[in-house]
N, C-alpha and C. Protein backbone atom coordinates (compact mmCIF):
# COMPACT_ATOMS: atom_id res chain seq x y z
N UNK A 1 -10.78 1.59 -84.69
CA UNK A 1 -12.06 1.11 -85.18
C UNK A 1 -11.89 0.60 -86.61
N UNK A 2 -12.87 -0.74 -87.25
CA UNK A 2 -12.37 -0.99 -87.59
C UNK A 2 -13.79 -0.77 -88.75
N UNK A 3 -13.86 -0.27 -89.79
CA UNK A 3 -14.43 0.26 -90.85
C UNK A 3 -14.38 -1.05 -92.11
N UNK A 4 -15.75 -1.68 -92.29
CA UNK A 4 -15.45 -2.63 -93.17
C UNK A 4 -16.81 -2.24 -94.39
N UNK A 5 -17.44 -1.94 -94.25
CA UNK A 5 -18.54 -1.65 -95.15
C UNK A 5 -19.95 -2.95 -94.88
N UNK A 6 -20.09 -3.56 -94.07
CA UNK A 6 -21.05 -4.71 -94.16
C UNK A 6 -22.26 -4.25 -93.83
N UNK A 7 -23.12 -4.96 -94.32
CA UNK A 7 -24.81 -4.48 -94.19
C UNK A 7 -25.25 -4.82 -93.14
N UNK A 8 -24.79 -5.77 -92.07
CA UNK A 8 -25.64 -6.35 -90.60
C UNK A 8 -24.61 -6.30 -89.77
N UNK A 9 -25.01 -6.61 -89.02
CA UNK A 9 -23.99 -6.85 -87.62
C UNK A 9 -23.15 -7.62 -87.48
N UNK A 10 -23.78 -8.89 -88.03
CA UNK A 10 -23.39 -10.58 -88.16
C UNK A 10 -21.97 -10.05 -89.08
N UNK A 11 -22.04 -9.63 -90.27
CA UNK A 11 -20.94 -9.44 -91.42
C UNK A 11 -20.01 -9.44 -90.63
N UNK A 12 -19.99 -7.92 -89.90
CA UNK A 12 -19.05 -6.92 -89.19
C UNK A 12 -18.06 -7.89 -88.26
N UNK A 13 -18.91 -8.80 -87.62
CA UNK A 13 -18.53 -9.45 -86.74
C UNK A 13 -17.36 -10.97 -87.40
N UNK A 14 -17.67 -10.72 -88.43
CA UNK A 14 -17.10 -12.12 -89.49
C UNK A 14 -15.89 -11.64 -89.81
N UNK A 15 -16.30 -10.61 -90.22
CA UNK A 15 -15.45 -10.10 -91.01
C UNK A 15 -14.05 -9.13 -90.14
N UNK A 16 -14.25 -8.79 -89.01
CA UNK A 16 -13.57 -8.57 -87.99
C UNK A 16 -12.91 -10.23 -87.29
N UNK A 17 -13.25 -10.99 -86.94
CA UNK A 17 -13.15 -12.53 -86.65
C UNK A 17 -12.03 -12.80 -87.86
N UNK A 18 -12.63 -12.63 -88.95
CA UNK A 18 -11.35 -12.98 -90.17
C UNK A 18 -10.36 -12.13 -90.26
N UNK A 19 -9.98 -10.83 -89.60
CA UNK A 19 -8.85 -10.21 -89.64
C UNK A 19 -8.12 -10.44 -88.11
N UNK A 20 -8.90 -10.96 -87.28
CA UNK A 20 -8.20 -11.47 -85.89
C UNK A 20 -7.40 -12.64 -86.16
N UNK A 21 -8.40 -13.79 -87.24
CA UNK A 21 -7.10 -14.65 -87.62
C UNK A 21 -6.14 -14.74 -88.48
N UNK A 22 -6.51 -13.91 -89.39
CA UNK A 22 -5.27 -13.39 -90.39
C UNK A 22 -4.36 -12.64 -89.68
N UNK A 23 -4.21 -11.63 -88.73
CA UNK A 23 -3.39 -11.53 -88.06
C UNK A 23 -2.53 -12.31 -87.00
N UNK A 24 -3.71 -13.27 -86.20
CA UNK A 24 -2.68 -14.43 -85.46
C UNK A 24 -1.89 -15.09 -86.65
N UNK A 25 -2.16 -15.20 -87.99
CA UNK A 25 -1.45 -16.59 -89.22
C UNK A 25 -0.31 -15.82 -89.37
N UNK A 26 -0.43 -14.30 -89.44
CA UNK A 26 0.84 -13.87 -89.66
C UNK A 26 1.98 -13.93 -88.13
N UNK A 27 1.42 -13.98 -87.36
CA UNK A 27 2.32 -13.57 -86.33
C UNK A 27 3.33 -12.40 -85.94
N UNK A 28 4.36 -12.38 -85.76
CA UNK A 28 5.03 -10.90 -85.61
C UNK A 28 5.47 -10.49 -86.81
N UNK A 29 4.96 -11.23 -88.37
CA UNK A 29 5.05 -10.31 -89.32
C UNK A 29 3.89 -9.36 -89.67
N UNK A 30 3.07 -9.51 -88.86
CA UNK A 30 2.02 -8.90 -88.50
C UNK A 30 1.77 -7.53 -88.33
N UNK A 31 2.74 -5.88 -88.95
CA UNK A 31 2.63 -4.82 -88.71
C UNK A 31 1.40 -3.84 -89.03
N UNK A 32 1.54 -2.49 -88.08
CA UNK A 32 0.24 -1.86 -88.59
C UNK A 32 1.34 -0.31 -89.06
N UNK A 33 1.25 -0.10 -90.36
CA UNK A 33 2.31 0.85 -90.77
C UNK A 33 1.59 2.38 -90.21
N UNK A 34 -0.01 2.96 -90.01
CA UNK A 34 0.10 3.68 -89.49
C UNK A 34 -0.20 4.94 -90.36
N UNK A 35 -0.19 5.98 -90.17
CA UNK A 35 -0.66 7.25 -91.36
C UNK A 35 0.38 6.38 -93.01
N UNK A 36 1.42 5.89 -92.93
CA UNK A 36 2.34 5.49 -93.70
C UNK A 36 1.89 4.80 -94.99
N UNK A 37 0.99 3.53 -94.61
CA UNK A 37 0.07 2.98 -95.43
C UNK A 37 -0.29 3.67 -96.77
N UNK A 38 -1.30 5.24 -96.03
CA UNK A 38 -1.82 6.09 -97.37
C UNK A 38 -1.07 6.87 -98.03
N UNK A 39 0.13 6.62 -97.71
CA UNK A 39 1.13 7.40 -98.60
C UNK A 39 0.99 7.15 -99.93
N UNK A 40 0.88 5.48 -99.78
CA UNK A 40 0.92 5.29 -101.65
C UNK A 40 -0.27 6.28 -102.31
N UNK A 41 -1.44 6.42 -101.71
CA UNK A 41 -2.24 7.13 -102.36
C UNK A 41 -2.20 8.46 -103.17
N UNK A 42 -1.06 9.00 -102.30
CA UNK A 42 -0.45 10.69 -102.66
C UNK A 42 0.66 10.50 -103.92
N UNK A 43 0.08 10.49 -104.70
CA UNK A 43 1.39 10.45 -106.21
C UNK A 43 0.72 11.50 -107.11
């Protein structure tokens, strides 16, 4: 699920739409790192 913060439905839906094509632009550099990501957070 995908957690974006938008006030309507419409946003959610945009704004989900814009990470479907930012992910097709990347193509198979395209990874999802996974708990790994929030590591940087832990310092």
């Amino acid at each position: 699920q995908i957690k974006t913060g938008s006030l309507s439905r419409s946003d959610r839906v945009a704004k989900y739409n814009r990470l479907l094509v930012i992910e097709e632009e990347l193509g198979s550099a395209a990874t999802y790192p996974g708990k790994a990501a929030f590591n940087v957070f832990r310092d």
